[in-house]
PDB file of N, CA and C in Angstrom:
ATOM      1  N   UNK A   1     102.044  42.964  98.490  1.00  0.00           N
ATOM      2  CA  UNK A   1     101.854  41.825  99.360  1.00  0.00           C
ATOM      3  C   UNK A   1     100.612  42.078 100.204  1.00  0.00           C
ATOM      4  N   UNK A   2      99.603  41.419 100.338  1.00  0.00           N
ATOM      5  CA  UNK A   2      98.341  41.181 100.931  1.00  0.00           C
ATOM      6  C   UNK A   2      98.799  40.453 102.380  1.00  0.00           C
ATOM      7  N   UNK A   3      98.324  40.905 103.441  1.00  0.00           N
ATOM      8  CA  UNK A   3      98.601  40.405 104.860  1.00  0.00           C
ATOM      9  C   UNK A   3      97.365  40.037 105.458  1.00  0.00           C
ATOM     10  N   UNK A   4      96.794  39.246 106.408  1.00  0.00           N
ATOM     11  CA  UNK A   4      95.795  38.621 107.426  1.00  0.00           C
ATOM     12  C   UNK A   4      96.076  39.198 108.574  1.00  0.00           C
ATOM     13  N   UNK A   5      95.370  39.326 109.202  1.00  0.00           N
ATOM     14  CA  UNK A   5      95.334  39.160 110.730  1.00  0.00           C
ATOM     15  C   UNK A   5      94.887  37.830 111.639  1.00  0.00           C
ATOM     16  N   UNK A   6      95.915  37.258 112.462  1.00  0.00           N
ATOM     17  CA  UNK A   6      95.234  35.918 113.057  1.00  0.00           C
ATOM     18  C   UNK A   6      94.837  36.494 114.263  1.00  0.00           C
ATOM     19  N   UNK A   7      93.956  36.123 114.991  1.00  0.00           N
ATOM     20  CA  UNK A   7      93.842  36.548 116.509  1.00  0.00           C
ATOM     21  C   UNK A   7      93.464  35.182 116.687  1.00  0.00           C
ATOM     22  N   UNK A   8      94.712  34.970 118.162  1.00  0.00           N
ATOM     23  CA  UNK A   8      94.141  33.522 119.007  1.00  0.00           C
ATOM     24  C   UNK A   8      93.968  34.076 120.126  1.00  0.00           C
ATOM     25  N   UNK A   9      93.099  33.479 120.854  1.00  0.00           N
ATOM     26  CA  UNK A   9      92.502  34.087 122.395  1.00  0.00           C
ATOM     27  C   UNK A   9      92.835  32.417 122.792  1.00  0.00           C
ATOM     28  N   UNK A  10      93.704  32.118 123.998  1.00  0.00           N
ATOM     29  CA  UNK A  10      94.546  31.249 124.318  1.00  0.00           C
ATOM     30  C   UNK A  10      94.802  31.432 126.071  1.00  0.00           C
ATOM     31  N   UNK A  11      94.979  30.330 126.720  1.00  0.00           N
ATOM     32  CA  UNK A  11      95.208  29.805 127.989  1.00  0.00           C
ATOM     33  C   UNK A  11      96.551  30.709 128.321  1.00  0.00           C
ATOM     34  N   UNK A  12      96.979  31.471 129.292  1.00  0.00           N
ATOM     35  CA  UNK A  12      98.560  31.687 129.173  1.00  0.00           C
ATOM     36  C   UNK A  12      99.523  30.367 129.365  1.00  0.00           C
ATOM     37  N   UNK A  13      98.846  29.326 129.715  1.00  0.00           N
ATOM     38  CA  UNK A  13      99.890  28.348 129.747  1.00  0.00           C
ATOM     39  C   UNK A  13     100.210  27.494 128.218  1.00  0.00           C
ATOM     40  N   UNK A  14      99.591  27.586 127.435  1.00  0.00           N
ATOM     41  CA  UNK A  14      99.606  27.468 125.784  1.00  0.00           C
ATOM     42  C   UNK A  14     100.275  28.351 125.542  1.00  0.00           C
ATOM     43  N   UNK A  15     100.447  29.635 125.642  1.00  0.00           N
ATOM     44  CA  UNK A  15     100.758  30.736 124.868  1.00  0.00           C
ATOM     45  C   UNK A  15     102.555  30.306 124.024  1.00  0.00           C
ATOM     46  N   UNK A  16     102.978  30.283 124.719  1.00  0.00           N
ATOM     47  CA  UNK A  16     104.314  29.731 124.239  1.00  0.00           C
ATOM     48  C   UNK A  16     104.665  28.784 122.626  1.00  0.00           C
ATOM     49  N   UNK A  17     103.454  27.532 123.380  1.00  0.00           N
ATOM     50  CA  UNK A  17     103.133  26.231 122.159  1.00  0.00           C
ATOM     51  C   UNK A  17     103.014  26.773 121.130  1.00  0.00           C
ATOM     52  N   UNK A  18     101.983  27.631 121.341  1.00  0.00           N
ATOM     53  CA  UNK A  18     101.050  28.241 120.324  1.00  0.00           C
ATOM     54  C   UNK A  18     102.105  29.181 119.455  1.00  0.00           C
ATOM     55  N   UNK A  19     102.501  29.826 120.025  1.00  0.00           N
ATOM     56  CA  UNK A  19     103.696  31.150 118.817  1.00  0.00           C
ATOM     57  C   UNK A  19     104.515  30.351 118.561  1.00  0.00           C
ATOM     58  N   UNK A  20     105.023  29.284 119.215  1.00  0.00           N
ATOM     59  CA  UNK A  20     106.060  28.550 118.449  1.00  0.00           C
ATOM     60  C   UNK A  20     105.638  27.357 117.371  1.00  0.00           C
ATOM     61  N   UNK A  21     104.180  27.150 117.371  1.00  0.00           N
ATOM     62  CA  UNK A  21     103.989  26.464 116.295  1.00  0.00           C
ATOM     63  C   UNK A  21     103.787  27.239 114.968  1.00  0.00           C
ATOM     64  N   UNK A  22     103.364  28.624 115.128  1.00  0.00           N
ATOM     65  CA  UNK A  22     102.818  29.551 114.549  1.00  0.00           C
ATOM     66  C   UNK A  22     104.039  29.859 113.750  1.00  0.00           C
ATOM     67  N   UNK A  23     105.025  30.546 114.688  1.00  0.00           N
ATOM     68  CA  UNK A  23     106.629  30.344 114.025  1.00  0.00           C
ATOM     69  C   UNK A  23     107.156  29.501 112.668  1.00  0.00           C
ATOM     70  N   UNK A  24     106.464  28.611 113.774  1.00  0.00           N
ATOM     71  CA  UNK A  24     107.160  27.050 112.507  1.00  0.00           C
ATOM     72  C   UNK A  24     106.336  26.938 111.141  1.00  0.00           C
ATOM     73  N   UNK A  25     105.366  27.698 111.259  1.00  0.00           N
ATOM     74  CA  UNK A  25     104.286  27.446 110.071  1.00  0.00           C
ATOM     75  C   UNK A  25     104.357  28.900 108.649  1.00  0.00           C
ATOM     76  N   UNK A  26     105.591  29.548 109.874  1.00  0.00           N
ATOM     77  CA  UNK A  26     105.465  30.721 108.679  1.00  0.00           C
ATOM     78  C   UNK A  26     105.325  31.967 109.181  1.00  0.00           C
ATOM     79  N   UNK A  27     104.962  32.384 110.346  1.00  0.00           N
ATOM     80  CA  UNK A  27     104.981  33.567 110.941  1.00  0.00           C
ATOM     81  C   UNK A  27     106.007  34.762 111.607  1.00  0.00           C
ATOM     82  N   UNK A  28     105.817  35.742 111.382  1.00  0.00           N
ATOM     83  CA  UNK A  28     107.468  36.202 110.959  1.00  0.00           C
ATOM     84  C   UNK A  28     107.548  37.002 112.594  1.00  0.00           C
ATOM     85  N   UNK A  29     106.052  37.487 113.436  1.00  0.00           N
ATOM     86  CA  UNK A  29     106.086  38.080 114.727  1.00  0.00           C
ATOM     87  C   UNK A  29     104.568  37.471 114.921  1.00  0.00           C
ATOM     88  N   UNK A  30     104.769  38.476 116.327  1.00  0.00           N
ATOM     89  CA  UNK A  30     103.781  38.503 117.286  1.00  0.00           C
ATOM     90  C   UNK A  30     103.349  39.409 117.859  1.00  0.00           C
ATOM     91  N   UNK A  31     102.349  39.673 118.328  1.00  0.00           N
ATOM     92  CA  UNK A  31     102.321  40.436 119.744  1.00  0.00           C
ATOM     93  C   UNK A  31     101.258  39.555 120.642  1.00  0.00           C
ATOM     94  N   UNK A  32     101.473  39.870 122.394  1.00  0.00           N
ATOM     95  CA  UNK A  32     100.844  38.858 122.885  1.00  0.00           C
ATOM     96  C   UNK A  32     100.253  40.362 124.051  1.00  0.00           C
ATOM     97  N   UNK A  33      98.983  39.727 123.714  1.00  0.00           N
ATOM     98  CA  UNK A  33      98.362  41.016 125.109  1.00  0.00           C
ATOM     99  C   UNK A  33      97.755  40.106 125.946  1.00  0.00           C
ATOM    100  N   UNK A  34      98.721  40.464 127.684  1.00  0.00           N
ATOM    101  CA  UNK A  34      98.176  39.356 128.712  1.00  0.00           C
ATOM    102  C   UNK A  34      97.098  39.788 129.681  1.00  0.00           C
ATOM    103  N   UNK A  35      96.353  39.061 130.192  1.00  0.00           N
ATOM    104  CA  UNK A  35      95.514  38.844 131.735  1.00  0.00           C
ATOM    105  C   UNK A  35      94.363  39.361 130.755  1.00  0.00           C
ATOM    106  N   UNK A  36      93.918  38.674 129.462  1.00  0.00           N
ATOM    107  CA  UNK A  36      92.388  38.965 128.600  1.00  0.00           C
ATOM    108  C   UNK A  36      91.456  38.177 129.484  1.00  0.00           C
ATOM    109  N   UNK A  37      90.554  38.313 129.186  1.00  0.00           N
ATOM    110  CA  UNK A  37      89.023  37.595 130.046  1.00  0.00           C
ATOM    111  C   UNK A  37      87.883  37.529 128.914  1.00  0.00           C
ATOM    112  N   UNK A  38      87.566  36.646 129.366  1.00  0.00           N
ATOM    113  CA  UNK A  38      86.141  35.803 128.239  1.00  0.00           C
ATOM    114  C   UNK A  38      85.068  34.835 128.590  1.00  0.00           C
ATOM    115  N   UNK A  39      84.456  34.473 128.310  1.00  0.00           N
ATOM    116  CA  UNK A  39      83.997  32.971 128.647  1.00  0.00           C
ATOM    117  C   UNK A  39      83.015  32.820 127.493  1.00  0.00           C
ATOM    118  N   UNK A  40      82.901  31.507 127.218  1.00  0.00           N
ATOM    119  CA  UNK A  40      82.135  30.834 126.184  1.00  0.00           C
ATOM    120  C   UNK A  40      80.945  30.573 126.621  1.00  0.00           C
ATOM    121  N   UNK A  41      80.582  29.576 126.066  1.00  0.00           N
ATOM    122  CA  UNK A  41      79.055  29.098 126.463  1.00  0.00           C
ATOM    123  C   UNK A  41      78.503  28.765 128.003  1.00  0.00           C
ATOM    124  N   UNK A  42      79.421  27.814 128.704  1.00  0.00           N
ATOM    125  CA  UNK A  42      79.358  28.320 130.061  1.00  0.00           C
ATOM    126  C   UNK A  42      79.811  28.966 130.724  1.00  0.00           C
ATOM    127  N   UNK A  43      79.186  30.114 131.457  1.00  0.00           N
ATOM    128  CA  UNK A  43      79.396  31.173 132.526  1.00  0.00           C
ATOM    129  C   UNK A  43      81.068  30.495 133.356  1.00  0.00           C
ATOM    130  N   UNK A  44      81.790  31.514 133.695  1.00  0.00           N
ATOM    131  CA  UNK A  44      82.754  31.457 134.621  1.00  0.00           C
ATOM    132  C   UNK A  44      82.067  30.904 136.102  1.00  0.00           C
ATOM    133  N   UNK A  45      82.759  29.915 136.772  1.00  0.00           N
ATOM    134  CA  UNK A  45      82.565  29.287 137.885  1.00  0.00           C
ATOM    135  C   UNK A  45      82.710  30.718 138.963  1.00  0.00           C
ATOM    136  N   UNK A  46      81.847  30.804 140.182  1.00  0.00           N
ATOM    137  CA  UNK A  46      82.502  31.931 141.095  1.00  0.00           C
ATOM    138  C   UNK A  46      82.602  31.177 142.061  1.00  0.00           C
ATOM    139  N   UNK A  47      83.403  31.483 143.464  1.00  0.00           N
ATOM    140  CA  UNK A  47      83.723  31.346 144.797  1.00  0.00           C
ATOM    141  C   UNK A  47      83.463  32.864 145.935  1.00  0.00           C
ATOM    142  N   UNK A  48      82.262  32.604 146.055  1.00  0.00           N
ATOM    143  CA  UNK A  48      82.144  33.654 147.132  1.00  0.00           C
ATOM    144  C   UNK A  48      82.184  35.148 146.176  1.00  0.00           C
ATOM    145  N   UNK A  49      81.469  35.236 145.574  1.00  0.00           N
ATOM    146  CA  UNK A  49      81.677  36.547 144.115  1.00  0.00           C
ATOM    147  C   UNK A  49      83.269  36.746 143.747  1.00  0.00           C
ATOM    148  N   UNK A  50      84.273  35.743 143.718  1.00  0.00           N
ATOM    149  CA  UNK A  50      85.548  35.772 142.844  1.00  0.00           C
ATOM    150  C   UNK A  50      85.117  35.338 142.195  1.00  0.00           C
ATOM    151  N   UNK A  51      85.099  35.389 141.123  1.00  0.00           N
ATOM    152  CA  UNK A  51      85.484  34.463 139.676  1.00  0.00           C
ATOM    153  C   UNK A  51      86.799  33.543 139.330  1.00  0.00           C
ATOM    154  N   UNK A  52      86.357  32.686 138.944  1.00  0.00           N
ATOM    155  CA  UNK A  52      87.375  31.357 139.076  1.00  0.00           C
ATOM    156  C   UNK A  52      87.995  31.214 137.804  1.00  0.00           C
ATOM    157  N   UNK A  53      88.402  32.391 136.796  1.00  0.00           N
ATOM    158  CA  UNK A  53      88.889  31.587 135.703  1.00  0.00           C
ATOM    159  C   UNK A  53      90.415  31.569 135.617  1.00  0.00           C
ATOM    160  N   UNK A  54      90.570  31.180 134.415  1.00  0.00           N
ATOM    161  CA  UNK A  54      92.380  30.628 134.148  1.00  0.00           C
ATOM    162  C   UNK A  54      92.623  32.283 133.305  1.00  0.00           C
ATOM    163  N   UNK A  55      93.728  32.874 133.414  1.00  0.00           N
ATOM    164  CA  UNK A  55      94.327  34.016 132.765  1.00  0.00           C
ATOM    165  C   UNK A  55      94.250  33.769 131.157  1.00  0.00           C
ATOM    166  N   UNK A  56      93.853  34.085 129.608  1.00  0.00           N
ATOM    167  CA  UNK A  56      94.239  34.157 128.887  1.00  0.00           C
ATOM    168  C   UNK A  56      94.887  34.703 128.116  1.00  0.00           C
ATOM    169  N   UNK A  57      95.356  34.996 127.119  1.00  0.00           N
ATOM    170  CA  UNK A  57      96.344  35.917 126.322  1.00  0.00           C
ATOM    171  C   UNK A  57      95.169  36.319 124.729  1.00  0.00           C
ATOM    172  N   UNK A  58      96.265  37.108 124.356  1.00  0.00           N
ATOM    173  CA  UNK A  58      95.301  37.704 123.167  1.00  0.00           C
ATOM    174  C   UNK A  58      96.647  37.763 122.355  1.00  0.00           C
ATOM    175  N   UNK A  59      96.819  36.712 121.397  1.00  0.00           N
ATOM    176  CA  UNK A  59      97.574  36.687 120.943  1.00  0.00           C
ATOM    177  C   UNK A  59      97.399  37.744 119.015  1.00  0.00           C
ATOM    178  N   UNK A  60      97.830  38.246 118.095  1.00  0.00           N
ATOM    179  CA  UNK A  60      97.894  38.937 117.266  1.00  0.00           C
ATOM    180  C   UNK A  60      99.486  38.414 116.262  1.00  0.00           C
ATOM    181  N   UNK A  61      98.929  38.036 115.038  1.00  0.00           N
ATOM    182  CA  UNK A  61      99.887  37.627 114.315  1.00  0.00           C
ATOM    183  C   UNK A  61      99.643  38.032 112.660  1.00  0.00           C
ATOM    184  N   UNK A  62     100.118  39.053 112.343  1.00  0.00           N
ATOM    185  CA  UNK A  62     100.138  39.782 111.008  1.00  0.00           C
ATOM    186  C   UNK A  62     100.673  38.930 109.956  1.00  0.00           C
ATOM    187  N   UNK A  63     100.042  37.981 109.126  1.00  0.00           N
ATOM    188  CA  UNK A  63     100.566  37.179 108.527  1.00  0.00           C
ATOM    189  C   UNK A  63     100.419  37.485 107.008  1.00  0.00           C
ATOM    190  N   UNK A  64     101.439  36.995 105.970  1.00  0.00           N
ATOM    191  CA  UNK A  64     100.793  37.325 104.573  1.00  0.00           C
ATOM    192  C   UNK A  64      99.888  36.277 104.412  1.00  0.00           C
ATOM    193  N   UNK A  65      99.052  36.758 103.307  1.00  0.00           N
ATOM    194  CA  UNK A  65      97.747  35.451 103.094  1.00  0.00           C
ATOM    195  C   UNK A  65      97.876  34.249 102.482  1.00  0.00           C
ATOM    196  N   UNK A  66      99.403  33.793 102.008  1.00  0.00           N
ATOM    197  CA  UNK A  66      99.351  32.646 101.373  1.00  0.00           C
ATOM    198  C   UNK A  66      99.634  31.733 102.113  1.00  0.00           C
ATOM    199  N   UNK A  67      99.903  31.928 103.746  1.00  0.00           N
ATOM    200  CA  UNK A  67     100.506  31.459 104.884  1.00  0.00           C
ATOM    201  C   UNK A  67      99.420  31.231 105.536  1.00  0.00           C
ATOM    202  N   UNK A  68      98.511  32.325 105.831  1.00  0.00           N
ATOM    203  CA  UNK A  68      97.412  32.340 106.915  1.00  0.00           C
ATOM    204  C   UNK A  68      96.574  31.502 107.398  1.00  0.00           C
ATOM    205  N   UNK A  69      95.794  30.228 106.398  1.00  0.00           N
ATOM    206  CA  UNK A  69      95.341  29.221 106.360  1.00  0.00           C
ATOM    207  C   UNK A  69      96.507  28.040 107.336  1.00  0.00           C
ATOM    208  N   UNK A  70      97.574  27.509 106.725  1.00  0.00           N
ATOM    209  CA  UNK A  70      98.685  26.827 107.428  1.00  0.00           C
ATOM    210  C   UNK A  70      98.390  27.324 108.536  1.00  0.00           C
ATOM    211  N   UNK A  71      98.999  28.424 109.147  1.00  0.00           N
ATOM    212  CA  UNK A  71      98.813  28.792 110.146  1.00  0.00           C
ATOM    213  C   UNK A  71      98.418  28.506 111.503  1.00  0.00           C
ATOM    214  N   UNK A  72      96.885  29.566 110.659  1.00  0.00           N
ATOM    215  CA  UNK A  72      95.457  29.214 111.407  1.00  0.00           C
ATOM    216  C   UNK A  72      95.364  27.351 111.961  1.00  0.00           C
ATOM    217  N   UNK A  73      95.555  26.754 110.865  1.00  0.00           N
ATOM    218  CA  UNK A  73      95.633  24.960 111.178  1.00  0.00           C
ATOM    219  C   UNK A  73      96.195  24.753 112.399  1.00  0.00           C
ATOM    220  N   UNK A  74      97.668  25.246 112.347  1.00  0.00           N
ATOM    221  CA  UNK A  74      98.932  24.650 113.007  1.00  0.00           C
ATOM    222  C   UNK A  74      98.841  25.316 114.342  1.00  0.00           C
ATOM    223  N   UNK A  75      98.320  26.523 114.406  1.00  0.00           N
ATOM    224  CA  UNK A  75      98.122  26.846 116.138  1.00  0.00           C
ATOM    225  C   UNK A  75      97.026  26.388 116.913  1.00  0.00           C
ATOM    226  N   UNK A  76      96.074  25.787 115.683  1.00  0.00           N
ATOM    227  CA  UNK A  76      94.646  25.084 116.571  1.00  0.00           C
ATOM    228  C   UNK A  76      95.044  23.763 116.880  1.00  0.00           C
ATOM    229  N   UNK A  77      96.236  23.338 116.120  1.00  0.00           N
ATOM    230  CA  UNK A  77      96.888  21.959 116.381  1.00  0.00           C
ATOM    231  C   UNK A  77      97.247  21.713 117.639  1.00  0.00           C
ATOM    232  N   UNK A  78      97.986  22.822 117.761  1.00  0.00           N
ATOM    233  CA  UNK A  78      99.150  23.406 118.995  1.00  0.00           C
ATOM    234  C   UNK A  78      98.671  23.527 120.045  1.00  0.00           C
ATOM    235  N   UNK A  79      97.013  24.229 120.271  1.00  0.00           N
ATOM    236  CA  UNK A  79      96.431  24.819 121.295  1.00  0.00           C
ATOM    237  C   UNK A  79      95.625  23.928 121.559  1.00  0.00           C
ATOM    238  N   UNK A  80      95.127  22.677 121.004  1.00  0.00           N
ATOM    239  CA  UNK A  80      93.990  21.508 121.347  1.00  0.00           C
ATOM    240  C   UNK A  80      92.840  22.868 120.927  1.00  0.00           C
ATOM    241  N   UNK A  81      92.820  23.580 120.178  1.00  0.00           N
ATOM    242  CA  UNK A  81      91.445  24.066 119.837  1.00  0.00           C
ATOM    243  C   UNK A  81      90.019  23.695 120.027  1.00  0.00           C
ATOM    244  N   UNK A  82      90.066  22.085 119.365  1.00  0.00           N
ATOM    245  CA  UNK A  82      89.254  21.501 118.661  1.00  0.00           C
ATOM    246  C   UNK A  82      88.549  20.013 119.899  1.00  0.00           C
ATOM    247  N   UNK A  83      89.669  19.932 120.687  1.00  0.00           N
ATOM    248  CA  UNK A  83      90.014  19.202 121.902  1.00  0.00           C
ATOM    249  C   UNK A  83      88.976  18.960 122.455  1.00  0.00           C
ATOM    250  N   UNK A  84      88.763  20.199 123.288  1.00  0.00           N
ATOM    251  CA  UNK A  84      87.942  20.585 124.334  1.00  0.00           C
ATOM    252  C   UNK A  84      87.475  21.848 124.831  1.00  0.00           C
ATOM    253  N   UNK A  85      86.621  22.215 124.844  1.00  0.00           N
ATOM    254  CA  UNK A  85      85.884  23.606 124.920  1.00  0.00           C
ATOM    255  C   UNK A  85      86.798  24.615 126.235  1.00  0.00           C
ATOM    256  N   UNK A  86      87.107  25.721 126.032  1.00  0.00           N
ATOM    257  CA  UNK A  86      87.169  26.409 126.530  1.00  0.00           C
ATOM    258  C   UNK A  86      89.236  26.800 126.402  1.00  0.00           C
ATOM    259  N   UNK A  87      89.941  25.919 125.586  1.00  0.00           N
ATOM    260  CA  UNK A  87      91.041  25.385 125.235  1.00  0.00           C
ATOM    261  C   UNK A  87      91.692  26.786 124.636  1.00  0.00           C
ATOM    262  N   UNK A  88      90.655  27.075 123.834  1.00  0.00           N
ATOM    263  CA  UNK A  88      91.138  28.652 122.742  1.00  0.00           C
ATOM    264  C   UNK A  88      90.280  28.720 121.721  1.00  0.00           C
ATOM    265  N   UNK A  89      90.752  29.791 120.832  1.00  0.00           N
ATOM    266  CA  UNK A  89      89.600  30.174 119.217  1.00  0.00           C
ATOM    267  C   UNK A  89      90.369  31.187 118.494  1.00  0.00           C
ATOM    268  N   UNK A  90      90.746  31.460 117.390  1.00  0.00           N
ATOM    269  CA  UNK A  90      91.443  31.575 116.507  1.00  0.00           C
ATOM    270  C   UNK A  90      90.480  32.302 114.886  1.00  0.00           C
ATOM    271  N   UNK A  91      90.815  33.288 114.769  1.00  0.00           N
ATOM    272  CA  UNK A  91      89.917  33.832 113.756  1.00  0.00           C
ATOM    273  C   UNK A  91      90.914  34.800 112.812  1.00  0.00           C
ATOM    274  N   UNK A  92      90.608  34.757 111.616  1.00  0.00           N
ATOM    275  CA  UNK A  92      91.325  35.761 110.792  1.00  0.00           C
ATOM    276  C   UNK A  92      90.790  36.844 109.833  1.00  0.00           C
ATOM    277  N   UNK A  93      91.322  38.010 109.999  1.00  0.00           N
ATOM    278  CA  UNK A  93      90.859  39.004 109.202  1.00  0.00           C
ATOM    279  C   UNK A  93      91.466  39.620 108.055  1.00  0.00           C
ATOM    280  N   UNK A  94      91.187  39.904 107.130  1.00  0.00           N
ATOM    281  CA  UNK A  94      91.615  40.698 105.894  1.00  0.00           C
ATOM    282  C   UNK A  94      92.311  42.095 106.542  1.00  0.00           C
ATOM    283  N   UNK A  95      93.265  42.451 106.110  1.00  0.00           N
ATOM    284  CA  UNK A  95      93.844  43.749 106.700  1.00  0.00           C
ATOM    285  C   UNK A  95      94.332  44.286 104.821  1.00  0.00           C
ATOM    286  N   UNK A  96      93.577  45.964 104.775  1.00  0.00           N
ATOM    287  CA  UNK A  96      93.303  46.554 104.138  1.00  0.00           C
ATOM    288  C   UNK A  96      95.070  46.762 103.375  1.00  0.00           C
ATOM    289  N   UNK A  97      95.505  47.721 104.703  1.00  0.00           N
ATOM    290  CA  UNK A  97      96.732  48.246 104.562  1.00  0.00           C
ATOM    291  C   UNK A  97      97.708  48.028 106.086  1.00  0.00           C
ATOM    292  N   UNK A  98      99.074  48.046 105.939  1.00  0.00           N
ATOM    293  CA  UNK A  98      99.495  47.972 106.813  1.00  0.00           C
ATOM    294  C   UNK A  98     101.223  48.637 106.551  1.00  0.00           C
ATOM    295  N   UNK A  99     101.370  49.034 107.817  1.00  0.00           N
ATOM    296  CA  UNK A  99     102.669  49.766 107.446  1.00  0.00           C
ATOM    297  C   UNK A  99     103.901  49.515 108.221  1.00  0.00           C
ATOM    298  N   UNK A 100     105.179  49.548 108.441  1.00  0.00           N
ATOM    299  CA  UNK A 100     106.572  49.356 109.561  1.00  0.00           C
ATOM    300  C   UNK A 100     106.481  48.379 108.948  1.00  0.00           C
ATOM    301  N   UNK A 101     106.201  47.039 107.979  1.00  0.00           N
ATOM    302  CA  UNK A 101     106.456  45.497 108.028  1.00  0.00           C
ATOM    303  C   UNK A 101     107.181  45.515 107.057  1.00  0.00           C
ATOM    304  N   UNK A 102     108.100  46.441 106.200  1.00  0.00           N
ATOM    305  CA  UNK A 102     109.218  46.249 105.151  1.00  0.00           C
ATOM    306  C   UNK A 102     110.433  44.825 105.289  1.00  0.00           C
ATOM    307  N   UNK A 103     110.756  45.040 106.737  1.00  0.00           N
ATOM    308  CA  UNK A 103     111.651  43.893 106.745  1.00  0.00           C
ATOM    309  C   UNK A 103     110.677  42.656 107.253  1.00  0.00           C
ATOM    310  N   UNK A 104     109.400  42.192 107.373  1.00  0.00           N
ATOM    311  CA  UNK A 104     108.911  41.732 106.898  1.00  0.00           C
ATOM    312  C   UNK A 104     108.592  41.279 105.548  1.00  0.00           C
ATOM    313  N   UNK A 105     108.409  42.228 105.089  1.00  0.00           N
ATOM    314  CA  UNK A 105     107.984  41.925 103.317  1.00  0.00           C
ATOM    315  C   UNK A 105     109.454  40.914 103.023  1.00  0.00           C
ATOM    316  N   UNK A 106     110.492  41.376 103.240  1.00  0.00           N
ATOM    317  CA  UNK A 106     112.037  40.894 102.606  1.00  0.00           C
ATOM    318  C   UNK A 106     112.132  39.397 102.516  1.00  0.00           C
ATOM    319  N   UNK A 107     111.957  39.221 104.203  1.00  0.00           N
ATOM    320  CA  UNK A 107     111.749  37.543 104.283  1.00  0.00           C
ATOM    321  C   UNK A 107     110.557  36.704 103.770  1.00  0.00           C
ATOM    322  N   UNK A 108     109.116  37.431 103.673  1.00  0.00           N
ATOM    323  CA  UNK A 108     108.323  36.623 103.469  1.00  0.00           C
ATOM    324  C   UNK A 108     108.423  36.395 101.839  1.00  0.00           C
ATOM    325  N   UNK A 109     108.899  37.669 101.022  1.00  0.00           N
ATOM    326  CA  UNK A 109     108.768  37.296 100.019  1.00  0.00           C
ATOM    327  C   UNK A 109     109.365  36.315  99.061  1.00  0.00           C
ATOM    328  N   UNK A 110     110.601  35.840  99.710  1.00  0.00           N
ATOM    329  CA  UNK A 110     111.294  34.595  99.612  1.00  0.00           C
ATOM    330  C   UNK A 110     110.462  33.189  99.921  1.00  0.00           C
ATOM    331  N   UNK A 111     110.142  33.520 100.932  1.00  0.00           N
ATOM    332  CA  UNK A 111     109.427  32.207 101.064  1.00  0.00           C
ATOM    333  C   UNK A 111     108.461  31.908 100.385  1.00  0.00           C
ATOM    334  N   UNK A 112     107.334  33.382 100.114  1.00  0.00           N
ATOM    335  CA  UNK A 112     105.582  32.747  99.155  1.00  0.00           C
ATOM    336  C   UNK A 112     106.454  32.598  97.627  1.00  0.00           C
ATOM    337  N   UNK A 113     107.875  32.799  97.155  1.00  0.00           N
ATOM    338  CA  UNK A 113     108.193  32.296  95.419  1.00  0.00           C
ATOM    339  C   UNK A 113     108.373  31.185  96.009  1.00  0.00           C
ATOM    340  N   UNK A 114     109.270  30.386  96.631  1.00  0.00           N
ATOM    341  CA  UNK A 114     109.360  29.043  96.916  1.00  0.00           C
ATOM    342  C   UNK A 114     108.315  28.115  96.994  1.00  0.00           C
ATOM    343  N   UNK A 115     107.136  28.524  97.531  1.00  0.00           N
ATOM    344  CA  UNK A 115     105.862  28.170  97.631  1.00  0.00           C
ATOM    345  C   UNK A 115     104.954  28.392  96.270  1.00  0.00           C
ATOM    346  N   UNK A 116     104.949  28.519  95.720  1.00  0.00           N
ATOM    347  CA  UNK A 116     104.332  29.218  94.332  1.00  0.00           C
ATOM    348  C   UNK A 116     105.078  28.437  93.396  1.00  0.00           C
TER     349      UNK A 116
END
């Protein structure tokens, strides 16, 4: 079984939407790493040298690859990705090898014959 990596970089107030659409699309976990920092094309607003931004999450979702595409769709759905700038971004990587995901493999592999 061949697996992806999704990474969404996400609002913490999405974060929720977002794994539960992700869920619904086929995703078997998560991990969510909080209080990430970023900014896009425009610079973070400051107040008196604070910086004014919103908390994001770093979301991580080990997916098999016949899923990953769906996915990827259904959390940019979820998150207004596409919306409005600064909303979230979502990217996926090829993962070589990966290991502990046996009871992973069990369930997914039910689902990609159904799909197939």
């Amino acid at each position: 079984m061949h697996f992806k990596l999704i990474i969404a970089l996400v609002e913490d107030t999405t974060t929720e939407k977002v794994l539960e659409a992700a869920r619904s699309a086929g995703a078997t976990g998560s991990t969510v790493i909080n209080h990430a920092r970023g900014e896009g094309v425009n610079q973070s607003k400051t107040f008196l040298g604070l910086t004014l931004d919103t908390q994001r999450d770093v979301l991580l979702l080990l997916v098999e690859e016949h899923l990953s595409r769906t996915i990827l769709e259904t959390i940019s759905k979820a998150g207004q990705f596409d919306e409005e700038p600064g909303n979230g971004i979502a990217f996926q990587l090829d993962i070589e090898d990966a290991v502990g995901v046996s009871h992973q493999i069990q369930t997914l592999t039910q689902v990609i014959e159904e799909e197939l």
